[in-house]
PDB file of N, CA and C in Angstrom:
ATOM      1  N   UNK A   1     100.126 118.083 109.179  1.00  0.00           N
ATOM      2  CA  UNK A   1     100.018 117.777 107.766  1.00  0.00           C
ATOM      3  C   UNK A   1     101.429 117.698 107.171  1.00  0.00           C
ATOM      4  N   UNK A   2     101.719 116.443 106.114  1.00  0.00           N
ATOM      5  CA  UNK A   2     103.426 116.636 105.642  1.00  0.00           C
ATOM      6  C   UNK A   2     103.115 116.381 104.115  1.00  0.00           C
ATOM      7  N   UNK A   3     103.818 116.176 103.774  1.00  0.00           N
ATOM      8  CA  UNK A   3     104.424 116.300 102.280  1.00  0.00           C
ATOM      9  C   UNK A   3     104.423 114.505 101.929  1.00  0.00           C
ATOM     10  N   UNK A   4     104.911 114.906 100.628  1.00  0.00           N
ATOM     11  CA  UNK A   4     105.407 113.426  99.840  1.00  0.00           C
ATOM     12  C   UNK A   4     106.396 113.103 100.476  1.00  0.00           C
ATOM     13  N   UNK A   5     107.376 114.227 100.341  1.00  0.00           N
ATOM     14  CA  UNK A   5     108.597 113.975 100.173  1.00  0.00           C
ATOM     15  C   UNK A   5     109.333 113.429 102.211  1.00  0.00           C
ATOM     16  N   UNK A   6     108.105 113.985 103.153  1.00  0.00           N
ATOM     17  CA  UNK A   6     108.239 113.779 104.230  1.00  0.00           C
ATOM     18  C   UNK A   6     107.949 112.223 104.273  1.00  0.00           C
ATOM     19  N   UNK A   7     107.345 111.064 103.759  1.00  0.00           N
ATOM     20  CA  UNK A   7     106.809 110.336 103.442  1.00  0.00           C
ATOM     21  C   UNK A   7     107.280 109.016 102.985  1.00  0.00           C
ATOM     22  N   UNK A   8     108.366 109.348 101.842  1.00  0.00           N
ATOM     23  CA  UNK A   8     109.222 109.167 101.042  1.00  0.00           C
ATOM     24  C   UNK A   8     110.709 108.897 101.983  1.00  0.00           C
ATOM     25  N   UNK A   9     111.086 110.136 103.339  1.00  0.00           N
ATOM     26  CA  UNK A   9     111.952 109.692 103.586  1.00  0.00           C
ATOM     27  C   UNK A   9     111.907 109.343 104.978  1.00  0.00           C
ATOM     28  N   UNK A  10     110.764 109.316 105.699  1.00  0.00           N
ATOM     29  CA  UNK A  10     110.093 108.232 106.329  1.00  0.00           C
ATOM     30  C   UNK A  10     110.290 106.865 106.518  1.00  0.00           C
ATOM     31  N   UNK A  11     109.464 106.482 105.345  1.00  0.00           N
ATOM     32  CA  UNK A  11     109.937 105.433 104.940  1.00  0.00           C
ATOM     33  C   UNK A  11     110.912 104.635 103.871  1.00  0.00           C
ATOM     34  N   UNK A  12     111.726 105.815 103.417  1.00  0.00           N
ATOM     35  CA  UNK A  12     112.908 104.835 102.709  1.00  0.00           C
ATOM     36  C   UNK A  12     112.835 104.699 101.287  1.00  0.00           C
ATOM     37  N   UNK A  13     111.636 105.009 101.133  1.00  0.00           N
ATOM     38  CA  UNK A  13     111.378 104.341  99.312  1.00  0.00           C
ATOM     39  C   UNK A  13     110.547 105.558  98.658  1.00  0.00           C
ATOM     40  N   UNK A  14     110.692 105.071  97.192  1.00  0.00           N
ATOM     41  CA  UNK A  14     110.839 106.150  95.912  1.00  0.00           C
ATOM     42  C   UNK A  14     109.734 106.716  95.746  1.00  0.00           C
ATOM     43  N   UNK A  15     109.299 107.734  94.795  1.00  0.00           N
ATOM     44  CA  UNK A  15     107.885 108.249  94.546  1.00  0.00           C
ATOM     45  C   UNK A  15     106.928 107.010  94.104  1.00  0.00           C
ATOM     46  N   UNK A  16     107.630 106.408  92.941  1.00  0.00           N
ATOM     47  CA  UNK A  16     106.856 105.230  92.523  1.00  0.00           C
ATOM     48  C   UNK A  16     105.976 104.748  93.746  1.00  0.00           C
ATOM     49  N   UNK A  17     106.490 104.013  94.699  1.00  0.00           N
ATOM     50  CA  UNK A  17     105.790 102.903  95.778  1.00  0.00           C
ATOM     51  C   UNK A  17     105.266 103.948  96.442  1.00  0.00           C
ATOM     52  N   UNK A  18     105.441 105.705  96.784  1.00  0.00           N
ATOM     53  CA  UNK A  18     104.282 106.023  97.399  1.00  0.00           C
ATOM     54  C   UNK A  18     103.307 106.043  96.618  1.00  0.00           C
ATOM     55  N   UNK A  19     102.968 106.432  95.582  1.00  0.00           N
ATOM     56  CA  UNK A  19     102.433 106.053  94.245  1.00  0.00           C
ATOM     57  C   UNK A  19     101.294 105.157  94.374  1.00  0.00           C
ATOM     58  N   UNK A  20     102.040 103.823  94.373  1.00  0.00           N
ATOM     59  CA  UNK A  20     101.511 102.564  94.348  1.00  0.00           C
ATOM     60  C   UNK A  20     101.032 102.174  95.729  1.00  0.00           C
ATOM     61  N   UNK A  21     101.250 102.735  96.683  1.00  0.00           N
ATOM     62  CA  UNK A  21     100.352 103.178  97.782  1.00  0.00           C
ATOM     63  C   UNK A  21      99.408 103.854  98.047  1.00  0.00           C
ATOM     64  N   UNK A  22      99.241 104.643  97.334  1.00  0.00           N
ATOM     65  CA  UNK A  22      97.904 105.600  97.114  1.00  0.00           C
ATOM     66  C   UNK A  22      97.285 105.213  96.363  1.00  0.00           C
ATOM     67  N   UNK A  23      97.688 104.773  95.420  1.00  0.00           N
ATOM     68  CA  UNK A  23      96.260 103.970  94.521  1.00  0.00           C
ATOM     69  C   UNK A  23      96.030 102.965  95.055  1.00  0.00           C
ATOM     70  N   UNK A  24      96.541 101.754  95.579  1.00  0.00           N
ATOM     71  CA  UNK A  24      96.260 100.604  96.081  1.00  0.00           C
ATOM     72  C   UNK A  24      95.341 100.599  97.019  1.00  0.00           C
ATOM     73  N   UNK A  25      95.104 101.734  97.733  1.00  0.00           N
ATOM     74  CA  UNK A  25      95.123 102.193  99.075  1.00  0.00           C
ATOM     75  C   UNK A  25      93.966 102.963  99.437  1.00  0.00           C
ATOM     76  N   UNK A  26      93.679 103.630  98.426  1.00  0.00           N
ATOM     77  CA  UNK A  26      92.905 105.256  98.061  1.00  0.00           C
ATOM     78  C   UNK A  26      91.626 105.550  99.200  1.00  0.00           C
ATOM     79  N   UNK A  27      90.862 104.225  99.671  1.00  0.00           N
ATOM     80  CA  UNK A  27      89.464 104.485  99.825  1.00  0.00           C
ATOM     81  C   UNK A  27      90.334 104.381 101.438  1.00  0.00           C
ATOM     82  N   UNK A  28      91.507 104.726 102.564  1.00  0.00           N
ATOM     83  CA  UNK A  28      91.611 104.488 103.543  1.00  0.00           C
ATOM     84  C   UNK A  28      92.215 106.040 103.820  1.00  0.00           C
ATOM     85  N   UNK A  29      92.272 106.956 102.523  1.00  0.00           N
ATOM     86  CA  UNK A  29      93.462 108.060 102.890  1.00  0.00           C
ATOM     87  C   UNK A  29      92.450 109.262 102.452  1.00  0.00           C
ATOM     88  N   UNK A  30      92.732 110.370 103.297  1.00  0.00           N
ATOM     89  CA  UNK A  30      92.012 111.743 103.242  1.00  0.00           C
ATOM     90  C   UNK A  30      92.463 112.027 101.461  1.00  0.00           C
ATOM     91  N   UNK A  31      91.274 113.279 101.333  1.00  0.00           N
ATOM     92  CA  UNK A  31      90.808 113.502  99.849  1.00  0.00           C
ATOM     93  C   UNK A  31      91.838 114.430  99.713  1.00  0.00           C
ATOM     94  N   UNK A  32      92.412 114.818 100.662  1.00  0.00           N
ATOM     95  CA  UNK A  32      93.813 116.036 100.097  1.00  0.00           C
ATOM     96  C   UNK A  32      95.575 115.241  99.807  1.00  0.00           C
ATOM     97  N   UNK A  33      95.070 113.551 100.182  1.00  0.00           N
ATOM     98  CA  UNK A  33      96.176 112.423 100.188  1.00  0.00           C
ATOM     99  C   UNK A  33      96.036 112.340  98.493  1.00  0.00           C
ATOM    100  N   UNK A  34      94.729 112.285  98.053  1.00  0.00           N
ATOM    101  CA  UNK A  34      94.325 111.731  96.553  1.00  0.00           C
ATOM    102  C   UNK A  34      94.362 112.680  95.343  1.00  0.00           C
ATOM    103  N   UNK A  35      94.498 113.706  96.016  1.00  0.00           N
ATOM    104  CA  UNK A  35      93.555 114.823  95.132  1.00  0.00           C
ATOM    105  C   UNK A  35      95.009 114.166  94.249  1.00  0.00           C
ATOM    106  N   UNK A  36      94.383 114.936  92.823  1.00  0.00           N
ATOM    107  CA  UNK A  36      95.027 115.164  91.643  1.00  0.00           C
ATOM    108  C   UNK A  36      95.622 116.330  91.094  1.00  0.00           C
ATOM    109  N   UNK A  37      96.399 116.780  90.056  1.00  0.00           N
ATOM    110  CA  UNK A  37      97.005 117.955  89.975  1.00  0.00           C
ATOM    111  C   UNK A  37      96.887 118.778  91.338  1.00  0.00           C
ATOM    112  N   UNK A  38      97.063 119.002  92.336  1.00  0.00           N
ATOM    113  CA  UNK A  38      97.250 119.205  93.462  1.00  0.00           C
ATOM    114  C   UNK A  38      98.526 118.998  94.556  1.00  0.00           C
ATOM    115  N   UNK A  39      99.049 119.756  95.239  1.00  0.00           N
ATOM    116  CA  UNK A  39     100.185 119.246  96.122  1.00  0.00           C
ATOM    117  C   UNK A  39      99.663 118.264  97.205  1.00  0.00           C
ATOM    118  N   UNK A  40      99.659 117.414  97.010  1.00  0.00           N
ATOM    119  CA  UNK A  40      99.394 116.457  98.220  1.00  0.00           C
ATOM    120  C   UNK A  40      99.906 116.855  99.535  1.00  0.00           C
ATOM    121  N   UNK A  41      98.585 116.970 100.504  1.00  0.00           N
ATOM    122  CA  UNK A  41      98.914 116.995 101.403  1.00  0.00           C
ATOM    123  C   UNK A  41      98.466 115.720 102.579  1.00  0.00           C
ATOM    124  N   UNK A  42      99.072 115.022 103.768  1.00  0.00           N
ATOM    125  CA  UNK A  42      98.957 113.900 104.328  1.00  0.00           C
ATOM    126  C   UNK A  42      98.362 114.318 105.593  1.00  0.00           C
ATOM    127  N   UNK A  43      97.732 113.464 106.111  1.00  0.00           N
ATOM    128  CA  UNK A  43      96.742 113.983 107.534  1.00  0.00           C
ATOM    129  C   UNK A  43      97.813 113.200 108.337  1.00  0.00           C
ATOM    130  N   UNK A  44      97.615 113.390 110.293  1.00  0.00           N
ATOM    131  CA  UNK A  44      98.273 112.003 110.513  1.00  0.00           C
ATOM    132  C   UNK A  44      97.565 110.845 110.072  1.00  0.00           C
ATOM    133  N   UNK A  45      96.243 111.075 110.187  1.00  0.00           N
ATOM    134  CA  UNK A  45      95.776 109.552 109.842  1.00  0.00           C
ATOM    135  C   UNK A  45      96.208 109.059 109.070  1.00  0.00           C
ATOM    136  N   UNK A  46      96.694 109.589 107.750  1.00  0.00           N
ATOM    137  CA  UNK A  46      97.563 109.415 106.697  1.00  0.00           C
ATOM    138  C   UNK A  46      98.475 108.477 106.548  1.00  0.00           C
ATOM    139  N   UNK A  47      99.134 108.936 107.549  1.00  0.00           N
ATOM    140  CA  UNK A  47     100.804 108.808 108.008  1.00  0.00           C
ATOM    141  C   UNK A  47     100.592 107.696 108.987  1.00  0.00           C
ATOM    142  N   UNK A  48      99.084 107.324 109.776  1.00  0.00           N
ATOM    143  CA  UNK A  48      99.131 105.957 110.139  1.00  0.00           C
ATOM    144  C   UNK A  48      98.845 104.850 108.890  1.00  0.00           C
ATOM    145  N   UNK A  49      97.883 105.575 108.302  1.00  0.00           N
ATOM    146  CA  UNK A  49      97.290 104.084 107.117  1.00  0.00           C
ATOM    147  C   UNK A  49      99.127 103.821 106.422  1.00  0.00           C
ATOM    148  N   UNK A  50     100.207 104.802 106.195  1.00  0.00           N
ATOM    149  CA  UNK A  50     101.223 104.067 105.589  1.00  0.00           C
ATOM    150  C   UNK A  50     101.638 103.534 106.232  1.00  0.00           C
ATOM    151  N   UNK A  51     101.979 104.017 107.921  1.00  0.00           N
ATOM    152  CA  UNK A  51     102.741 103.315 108.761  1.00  0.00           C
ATOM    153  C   UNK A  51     102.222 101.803 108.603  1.00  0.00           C
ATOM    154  N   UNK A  52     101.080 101.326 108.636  1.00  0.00           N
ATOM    155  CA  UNK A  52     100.641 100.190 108.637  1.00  0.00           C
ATOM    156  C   UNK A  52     101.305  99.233 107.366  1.00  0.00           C
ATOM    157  N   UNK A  53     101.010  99.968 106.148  1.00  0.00           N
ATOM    158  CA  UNK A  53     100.936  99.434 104.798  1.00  0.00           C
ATOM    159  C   UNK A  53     102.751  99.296 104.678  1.00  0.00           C
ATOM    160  N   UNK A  54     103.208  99.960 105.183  1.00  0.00           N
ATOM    161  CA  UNK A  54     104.922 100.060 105.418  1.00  0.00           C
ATOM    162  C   UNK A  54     105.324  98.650 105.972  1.00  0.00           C
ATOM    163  N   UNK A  55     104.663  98.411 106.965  1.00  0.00           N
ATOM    164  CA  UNK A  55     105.156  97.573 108.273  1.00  0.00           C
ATOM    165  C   UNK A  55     104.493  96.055 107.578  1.00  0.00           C
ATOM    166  N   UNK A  56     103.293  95.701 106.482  1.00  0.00           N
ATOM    167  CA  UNK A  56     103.391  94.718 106.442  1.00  0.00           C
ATOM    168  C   UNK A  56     103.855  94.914 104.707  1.00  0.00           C
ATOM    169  N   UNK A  57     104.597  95.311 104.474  1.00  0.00           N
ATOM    170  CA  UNK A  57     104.829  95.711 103.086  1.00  0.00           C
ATOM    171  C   UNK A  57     106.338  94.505 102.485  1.00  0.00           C
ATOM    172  N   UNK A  58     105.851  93.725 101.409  1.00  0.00           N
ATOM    173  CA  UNK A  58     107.107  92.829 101.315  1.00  0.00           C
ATOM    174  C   UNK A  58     107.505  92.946  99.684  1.00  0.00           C
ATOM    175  N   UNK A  59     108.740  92.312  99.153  1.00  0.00           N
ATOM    176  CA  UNK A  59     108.878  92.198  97.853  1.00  0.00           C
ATOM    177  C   UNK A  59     107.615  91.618  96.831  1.00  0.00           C
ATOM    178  N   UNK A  60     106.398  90.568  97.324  1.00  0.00           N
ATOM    179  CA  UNK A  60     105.086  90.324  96.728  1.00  0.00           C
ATOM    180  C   UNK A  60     104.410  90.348  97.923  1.00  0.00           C
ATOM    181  N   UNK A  61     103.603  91.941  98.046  1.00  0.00           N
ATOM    182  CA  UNK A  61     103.153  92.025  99.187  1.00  0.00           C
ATOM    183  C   UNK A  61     101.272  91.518  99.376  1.00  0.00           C
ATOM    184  N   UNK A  62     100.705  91.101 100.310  1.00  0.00           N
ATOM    185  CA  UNK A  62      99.115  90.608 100.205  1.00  0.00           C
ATOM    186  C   UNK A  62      98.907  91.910 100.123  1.00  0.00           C
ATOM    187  N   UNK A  63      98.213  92.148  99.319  1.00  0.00           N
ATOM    188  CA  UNK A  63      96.755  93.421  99.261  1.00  0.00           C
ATOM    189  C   UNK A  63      96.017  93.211 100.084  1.00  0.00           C
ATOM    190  N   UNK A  64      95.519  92.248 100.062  1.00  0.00           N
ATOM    191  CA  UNK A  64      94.511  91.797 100.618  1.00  0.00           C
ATOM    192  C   UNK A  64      94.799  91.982 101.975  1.00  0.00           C
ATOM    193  N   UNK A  65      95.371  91.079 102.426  1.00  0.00           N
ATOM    194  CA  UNK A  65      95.789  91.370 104.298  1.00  0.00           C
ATOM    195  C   UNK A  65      96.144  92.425 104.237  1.00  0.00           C
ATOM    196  N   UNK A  66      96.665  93.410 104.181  1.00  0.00           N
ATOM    197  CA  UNK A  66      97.012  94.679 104.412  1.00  0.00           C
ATOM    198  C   UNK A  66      95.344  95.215 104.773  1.00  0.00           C
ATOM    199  N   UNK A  67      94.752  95.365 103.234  1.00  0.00           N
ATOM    200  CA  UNK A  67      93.581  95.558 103.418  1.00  0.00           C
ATOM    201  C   UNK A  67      92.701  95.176 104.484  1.00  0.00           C
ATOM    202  N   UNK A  68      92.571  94.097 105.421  1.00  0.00           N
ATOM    203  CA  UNK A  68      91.916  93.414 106.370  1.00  0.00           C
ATOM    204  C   UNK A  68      92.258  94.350 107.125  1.00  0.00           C
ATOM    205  N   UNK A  69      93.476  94.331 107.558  1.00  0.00           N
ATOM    206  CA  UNK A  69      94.770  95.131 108.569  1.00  0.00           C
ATOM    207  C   UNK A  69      94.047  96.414 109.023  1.00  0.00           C
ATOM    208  N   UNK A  70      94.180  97.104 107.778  1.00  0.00           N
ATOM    209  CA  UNK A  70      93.095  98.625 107.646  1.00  0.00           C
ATOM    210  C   UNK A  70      91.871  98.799 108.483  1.00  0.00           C
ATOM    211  N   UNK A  71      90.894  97.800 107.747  1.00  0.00           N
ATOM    212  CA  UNK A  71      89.754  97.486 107.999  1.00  0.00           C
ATOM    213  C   UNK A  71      89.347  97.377 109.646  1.00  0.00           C
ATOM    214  N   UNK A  72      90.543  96.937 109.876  1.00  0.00           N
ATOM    215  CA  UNK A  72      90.347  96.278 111.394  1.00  0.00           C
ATOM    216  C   UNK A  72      90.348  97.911 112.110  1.00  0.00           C
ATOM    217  N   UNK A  73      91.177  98.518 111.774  1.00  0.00           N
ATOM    218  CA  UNK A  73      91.355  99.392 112.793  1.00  0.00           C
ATOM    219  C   UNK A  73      92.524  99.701 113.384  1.00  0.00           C
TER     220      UNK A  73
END
């Protein structure tokens, strides 16, 4: 289990875009990834759904394909 901040320097980028990864994202990541007022904590599965969302992640990135991406497995 890791942190934000493990997450964050992982992959390179700010709270915002993990942020905007978790909401974008929400229905692919464990309920302790989402919770609210809560310290987030990340499963690995976690830490694969970003690895994924990382790897096809661009300056106007598809939602959508990402989403497929997920889906697939």
């Amino acid at each position: 289990m890791q942190t934000e901040e493990f997450l964050r320097n992982r992959f390179g980028v700010d709270r915002d875009t993990i942020s905007k990864w978790r909401y974008e994202f929400s229905k692919y990541l464990s309920p302790s990834a989402i919770q609210k007022d809560k310290t987030r904590i990340y499963t690995e599965s976690d830490i694969r759904v970003f690895d994924l969302i990382y790897e096809y992640w661009e300056d106007n990135p598809d939602y959508e394909n990402i989403r497929i991406m997920l889906d697939s497995g």
